[in-house]
C-alpha atoms as a PDB file:
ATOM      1  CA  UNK A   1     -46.602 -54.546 -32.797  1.00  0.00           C
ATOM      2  CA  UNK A   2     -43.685 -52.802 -30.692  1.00  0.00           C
ATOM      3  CA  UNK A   3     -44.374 -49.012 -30.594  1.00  0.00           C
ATOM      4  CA  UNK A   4     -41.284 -48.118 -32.769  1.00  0.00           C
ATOM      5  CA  UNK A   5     -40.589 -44.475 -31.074  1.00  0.00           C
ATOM      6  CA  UNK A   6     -40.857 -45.994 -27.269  1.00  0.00           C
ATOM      7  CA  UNK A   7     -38.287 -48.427 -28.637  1.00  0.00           C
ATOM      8  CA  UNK A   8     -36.142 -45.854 -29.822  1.00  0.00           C
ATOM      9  CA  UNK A   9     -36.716 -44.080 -26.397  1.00  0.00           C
ATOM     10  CA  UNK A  10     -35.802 -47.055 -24.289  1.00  0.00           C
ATOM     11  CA  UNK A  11     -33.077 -47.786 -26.706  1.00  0.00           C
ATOM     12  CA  UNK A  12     -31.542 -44.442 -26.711  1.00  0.00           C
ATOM     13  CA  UNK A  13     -33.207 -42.663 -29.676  1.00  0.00           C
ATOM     14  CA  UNK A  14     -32.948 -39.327 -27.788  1.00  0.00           C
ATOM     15  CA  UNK A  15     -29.403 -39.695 -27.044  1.00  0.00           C
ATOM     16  CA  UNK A  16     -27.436 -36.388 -27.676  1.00  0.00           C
ATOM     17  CA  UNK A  17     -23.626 -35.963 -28.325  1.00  0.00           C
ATOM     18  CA  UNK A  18     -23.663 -32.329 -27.092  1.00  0.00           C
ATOM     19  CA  UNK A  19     -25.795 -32.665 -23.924  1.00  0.00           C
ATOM     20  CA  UNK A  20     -23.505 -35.692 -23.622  1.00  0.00           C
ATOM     21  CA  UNK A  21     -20.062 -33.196 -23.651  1.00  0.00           C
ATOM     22  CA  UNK A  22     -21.526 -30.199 -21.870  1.00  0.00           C
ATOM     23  CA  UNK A  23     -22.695 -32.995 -18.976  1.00  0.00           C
ATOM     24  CA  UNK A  24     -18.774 -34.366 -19.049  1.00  0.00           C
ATOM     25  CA  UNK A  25     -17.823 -30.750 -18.496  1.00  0.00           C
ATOM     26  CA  UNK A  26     -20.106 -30.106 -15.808  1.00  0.00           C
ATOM     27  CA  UNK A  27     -19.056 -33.180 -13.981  1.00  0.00           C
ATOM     28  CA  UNK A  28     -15.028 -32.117 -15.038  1.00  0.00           C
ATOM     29  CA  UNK A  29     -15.803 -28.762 -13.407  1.00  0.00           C
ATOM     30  CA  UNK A  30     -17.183 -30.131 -10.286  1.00  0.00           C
ATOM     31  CA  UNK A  31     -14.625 -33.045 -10.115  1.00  0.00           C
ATOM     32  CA  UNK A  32     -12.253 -30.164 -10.198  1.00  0.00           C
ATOM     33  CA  UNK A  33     -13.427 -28.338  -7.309  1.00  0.00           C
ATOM     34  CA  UNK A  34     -13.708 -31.286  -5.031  1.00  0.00           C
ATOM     35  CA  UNK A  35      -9.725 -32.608  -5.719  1.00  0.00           C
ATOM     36  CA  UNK A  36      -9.422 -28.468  -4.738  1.00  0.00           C
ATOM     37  CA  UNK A  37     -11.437 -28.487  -1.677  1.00  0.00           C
ATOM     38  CA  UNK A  38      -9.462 -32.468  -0.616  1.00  0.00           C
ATOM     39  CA  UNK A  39      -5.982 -30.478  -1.268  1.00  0.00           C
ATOM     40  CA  UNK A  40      -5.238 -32.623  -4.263  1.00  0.00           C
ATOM     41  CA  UNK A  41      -4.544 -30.196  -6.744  1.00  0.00           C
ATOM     42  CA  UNK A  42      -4.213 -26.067  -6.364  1.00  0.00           C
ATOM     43  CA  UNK A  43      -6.666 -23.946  -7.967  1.00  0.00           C
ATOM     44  CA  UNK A  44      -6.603 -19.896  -8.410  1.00  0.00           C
ATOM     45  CA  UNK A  45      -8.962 -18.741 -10.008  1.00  0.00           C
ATOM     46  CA  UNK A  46     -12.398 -16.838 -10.143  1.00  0.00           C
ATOM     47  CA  UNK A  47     -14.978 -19.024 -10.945  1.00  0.00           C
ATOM     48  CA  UNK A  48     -17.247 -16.439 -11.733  1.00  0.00           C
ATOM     49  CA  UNK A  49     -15.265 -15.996 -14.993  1.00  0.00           C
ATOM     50  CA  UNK A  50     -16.532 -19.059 -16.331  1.00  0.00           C
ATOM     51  CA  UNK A  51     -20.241 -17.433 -16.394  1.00  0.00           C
ATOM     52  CA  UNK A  52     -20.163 -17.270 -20.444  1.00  0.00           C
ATOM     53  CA  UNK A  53     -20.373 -20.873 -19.747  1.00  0.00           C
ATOM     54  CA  UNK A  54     -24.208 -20.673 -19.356  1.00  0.00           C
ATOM     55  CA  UNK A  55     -24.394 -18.957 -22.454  1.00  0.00           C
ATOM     56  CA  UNK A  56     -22.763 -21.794 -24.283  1.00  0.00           C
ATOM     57  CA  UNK A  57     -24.656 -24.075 -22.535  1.00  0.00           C
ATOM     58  CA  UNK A  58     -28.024 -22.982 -23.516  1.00  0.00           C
ATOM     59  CA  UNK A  59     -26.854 -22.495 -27.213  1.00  0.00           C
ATOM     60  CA  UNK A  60     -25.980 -26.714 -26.209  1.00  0.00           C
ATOM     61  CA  UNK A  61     -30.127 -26.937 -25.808  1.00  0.00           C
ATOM     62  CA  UNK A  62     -30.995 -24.746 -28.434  1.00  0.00           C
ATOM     63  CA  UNK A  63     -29.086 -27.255 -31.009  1.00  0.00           C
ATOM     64  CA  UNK A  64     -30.185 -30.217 -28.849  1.00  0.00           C
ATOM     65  CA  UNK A  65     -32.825 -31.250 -31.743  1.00  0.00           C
ATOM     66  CA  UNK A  66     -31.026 -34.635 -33.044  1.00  0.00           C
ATOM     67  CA  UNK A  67     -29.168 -34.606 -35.992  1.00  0.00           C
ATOM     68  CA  UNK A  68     -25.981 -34.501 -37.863  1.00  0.00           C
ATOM     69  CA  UNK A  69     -25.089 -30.525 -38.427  1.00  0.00           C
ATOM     70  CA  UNK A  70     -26.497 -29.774 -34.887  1.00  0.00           C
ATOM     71  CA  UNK A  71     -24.272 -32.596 -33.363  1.00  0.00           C
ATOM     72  CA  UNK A  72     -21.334 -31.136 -35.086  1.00  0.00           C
ATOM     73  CA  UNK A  73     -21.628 -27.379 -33.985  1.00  0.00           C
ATOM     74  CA  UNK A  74     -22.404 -29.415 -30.660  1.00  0.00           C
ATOM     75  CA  UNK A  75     -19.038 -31.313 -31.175  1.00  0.00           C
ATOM     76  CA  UNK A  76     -16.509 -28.228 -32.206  1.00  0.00           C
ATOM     77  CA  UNK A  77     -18.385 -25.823 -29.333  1.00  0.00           C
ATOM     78  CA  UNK A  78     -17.997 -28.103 -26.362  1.00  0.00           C
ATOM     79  CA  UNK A  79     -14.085 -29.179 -27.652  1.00  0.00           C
ATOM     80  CA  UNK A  80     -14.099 -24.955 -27.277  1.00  0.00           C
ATOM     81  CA  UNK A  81     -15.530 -24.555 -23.830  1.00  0.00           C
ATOM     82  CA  UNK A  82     -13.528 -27.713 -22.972  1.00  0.00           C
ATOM     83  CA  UNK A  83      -9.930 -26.159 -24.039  1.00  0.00           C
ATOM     84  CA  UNK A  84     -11.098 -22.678 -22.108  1.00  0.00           C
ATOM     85  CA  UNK A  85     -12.143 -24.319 -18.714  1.00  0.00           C
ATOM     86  CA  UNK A  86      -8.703 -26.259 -18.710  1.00  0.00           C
ATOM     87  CA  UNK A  87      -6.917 -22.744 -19.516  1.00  0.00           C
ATOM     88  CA  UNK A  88      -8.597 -21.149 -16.705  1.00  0.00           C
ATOM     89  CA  UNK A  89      -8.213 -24.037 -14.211  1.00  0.00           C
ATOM     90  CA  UNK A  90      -4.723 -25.267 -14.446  1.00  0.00           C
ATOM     91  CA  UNK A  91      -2.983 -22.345 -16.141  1.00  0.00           C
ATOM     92  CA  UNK A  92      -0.525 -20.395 -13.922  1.00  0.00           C
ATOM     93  CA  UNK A  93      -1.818 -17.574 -11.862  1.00  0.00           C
ATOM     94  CA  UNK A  94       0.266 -14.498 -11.849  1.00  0.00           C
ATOM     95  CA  UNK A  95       1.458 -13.930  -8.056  1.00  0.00           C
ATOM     96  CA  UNK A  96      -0.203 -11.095  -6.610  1.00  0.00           C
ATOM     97  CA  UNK A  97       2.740  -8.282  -5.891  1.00  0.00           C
ATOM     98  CA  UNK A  98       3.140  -7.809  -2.497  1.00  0.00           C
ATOM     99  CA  UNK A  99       3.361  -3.871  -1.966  1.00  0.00           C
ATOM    100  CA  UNK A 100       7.242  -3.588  -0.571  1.00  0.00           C
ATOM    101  CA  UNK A 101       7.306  -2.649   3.210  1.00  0.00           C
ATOM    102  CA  UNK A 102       8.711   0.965   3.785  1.00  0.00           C
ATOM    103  CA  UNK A 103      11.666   0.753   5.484  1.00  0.00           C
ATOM    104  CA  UNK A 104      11.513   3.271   8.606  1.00  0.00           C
ATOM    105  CA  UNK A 105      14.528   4.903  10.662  1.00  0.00           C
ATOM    106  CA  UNK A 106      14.530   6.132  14.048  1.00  0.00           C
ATOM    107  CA  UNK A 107      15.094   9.887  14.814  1.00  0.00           C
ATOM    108  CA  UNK A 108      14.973  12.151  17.368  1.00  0.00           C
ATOM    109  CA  UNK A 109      13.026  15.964  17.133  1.00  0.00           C
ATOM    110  CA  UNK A 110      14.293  18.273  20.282  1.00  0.00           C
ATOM    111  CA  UNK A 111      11.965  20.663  22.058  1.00  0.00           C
ATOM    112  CA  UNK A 112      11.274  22.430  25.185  1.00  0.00           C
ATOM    113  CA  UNK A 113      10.885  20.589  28.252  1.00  0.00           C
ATOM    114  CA  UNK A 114       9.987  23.392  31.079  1.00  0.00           C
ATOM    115  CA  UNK A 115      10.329  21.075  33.943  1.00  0.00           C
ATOM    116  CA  UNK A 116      13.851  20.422  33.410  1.00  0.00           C
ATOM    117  CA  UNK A 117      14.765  24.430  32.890  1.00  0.00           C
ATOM    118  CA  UNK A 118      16.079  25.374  36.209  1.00  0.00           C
ATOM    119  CA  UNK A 119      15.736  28.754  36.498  1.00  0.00           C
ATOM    120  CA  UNK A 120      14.061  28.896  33.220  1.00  0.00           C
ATOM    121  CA  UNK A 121      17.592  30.158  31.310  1.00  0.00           C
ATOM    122  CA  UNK A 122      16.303  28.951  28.553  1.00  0.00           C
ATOM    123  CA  UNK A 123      19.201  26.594  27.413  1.00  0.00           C
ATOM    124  CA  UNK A 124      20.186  23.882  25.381  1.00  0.00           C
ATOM    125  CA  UNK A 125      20.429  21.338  28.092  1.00  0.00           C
ATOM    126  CA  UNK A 126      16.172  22.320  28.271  1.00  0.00           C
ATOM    127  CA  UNK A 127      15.677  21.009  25.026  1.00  0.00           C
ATOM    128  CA  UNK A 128      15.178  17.379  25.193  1.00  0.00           C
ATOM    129  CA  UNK A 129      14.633  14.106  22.114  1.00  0.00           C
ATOM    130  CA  UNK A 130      11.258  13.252  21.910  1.00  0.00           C
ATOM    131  CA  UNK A 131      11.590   9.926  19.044  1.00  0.00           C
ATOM    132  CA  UNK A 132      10.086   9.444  16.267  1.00  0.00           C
ATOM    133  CA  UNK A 133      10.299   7.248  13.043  1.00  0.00           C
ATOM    134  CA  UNK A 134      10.635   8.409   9.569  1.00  0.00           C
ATOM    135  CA  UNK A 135      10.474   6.763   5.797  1.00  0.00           C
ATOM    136  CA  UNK A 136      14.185   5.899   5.005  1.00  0.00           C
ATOM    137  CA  UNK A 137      15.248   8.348   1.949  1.00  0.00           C
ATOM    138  CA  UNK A 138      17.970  10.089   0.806  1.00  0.00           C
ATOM    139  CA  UNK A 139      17.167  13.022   2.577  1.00  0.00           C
ATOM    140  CA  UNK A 140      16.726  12.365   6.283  1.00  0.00           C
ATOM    141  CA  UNK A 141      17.926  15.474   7.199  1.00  0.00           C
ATOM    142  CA  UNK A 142      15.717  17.790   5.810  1.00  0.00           C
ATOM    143  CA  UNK A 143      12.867  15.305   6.481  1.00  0.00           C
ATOM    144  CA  UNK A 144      13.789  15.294   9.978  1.00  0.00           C
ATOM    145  CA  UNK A 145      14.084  19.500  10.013  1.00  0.00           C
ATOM    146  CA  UNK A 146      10.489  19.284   8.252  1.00  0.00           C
ATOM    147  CA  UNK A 147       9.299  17.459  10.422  1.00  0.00           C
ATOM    148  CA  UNK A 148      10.551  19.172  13.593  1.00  0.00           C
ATOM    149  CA  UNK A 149       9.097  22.276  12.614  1.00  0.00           C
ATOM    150  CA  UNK A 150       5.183  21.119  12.254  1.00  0.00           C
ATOM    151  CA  UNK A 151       5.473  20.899  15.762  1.00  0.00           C
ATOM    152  CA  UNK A 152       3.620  18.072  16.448  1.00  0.00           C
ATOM    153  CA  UNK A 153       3.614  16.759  20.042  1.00  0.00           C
ATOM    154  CA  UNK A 154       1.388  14.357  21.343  1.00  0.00           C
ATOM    155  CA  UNK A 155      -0.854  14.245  24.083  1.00  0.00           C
ATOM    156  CA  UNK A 156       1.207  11.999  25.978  1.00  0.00           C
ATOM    157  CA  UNK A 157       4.750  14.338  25.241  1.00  0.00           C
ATOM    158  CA  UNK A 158       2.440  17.113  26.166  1.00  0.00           C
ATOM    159  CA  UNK A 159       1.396  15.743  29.709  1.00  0.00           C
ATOM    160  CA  UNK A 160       5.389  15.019  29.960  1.00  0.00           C
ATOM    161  CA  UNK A 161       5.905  18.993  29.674  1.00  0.00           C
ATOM    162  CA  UNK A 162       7.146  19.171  25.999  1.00  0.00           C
ATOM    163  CA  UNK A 163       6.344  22.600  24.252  1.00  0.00           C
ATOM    164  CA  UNK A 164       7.470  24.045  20.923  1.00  0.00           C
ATOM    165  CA  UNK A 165       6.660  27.400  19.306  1.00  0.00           C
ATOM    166  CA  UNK A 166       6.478  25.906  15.981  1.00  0.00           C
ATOM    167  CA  UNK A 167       4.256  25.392  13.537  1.00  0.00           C
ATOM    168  CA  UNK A 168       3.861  28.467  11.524  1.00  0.00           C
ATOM    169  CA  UNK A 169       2.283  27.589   8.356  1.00  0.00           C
ATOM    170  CA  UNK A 170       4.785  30.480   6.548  1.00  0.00           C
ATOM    171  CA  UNK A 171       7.792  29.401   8.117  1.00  0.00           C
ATOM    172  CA  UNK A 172       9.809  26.748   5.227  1.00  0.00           C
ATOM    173  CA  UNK A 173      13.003  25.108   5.263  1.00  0.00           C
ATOM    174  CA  UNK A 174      13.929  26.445   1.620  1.00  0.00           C
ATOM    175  CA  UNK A 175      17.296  24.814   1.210  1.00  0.00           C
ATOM    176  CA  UNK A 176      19.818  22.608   2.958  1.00  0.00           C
ATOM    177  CA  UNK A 177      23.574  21.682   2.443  1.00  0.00           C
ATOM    178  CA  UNK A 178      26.270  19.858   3.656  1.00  0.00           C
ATOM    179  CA  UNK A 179      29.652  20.772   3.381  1.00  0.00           C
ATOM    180  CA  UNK A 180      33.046  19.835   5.476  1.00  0.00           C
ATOM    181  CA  UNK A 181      30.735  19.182   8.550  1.00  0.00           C
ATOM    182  CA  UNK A 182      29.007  22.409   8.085  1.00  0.00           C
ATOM    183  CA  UNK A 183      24.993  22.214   7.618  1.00  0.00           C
ATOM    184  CA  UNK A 184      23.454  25.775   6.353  1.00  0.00           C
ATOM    185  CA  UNK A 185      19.657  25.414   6.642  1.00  0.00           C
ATOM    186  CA  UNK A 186      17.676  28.346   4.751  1.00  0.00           C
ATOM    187  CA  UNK A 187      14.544  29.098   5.884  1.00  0.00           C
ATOM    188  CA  UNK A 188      11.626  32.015   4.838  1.00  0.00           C
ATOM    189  CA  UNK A 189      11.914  35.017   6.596  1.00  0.00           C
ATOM    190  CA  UNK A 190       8.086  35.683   8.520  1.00  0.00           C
ATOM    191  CA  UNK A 191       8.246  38.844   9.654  1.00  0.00           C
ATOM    192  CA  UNK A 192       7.616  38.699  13.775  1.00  0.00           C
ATOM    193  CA  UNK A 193       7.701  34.846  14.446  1.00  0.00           C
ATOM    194  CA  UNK A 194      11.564  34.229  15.374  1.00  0.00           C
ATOM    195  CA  UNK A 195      11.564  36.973  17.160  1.00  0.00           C
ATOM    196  CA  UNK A 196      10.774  37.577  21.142  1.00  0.00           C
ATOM    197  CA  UNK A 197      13.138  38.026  23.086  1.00  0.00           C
ATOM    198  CA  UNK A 198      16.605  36.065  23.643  1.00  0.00           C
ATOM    199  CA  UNK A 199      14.916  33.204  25.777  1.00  0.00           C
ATOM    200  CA  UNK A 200      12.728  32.570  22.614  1.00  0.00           C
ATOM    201  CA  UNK A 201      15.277  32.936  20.188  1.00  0.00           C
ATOM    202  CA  UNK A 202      17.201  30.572  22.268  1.00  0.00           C
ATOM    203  CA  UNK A 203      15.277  27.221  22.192  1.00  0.00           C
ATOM    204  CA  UNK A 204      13.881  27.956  18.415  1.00  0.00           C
ATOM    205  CA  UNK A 205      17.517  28.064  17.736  1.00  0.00           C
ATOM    206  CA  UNK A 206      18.707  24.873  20.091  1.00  0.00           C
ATOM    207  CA  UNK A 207      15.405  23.125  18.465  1.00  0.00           C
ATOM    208  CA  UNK A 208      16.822  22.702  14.919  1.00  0.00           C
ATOM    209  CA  UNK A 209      20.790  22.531  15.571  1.00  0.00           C
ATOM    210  CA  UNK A 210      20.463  19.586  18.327  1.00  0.00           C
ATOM    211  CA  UNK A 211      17.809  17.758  15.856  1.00  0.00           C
ATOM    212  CA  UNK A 212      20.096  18.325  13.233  1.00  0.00           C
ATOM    213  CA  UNK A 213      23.609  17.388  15.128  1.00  0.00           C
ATOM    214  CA  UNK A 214      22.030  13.887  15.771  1.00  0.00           C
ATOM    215  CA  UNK A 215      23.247  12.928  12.196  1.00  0.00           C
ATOM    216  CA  UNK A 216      26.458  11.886  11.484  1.00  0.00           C
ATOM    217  CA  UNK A 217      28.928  14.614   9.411  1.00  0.00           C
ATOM    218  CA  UNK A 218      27.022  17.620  11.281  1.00  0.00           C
ATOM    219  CA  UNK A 219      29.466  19.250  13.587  1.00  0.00           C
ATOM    220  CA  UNK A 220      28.233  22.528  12.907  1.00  0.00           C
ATOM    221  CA  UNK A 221      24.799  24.204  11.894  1.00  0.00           C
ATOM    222  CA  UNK A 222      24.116  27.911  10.227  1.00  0.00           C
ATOM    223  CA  UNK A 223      20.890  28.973   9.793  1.00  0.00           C
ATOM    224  CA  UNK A 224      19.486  31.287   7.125  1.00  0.00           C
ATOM    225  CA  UNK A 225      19.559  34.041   6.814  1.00  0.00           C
ATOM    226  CA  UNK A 226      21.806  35.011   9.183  1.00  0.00           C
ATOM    227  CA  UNK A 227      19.054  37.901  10.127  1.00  0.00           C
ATOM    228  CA  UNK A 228      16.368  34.923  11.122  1.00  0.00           C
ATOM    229  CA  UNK A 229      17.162  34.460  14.964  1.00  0.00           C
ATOM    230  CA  UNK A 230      18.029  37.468  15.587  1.00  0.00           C
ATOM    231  CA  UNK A 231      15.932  38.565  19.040  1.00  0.00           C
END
């Protein structure tokens, strides 16, 4: 007599609907990645995100045991997983936004150049453009000024001869305005630093008007107080 359950074995007796499914989606997954990997189709996503998948998939074995309420959770679970993993494949990917590039304008800060002081007078035509580049705003003026008085050379402008008396951490452009070609700059009083002597006074002075004439509508520059560069 035929051994009924080896019949049933070779027949398919231990044939499973949901290890059927979650093996479909397995091979659907993989399928998936190789069309990516041949250029046929263009995936974006994290494939670590489909980790709950395991989860599902041993619930799959749990309910493996063959019969008609185990095939059916089996059935509705995998048509689940199924509609997910095509979600997270072929759905649109939000574009990453690209961080917009600062613009950048050129500008010019003006300080003391030694070597080209003949007979150290101590004039404008000493104080020389050294360029730099600054974020475009709506303020380049006073970003300019701001950045003229941290007094930061570099080693190279430095080796060229370049010298400034600034920075002083006290001394502050407080205000600025612009009217009928007329820039007043306002800056903190600290008590001893613009003063020493006319030469001083002189290129401080010639520092901050020529870095401020560079811009267009400044024919003439005040500073403030009026008490500020006095020597």
């Amino acid at each position: 007599m035929i051994n009924k359950s080896k019949f049933e074995q070779c027949e398919g007796g231990d044939f499973s609907l949901s290890r059927a499914l979650a093996g479909l989606i397995i091979i659907f997954v993989g399928f998936a990645f190789l069309f990516k990997s041949l250029g046929l189709i263009d995936l974006d996503f994290n494939v670590f995100s489909l980790w709950p998948l395991l989860i599902v998939l041993l619930g799959l074995i749990l309910l493996s045991k063959k019969n008609i309420i185990s095939d059916a959770v089996g059935v509705i679970t995998i048509i689940f997983v199924l509609a997910a993993v095509l979600f997270a494949v072929f759905s649109p990917q939000e574009p990453m936004q690209e961080q917009p590039e600062t613009k950048k304008i050129p500008v010019s800060l003006f300080y003391y150049k030694q070597s080209e002081d003949e007979g150290l007078a101590c004039g404008p035509d000493a104080v020389l453009p050294v360029g730099r580049e600054i974020e475009s705003t709506l303020t380049p003026i006073k970003d300019t000024i701001n950045l003229l008085i941290k007094g930061e050379l570099t080693e190279e402008e430095k080796v060229q001869g370049f010298s400034t008396e600034f920075p002083n951490e006290d001394f502050k452009l407080l205000s600025i305005n612009l009217k009928d070609g007329v820039l007043y700059l306002e800056f903190t009083e600290v008590p001893g630093f613009t003063t020493g002597g006319s030469c001083r006074i002189s290129l401080l002075t010639n520092q901050i008007i020529k870095t401020a004439k560079q811009f267009p509508g400044v024919n003439e520059v005040i500073l403030l107080p009026e008490s500020v560069f006095q020597p």
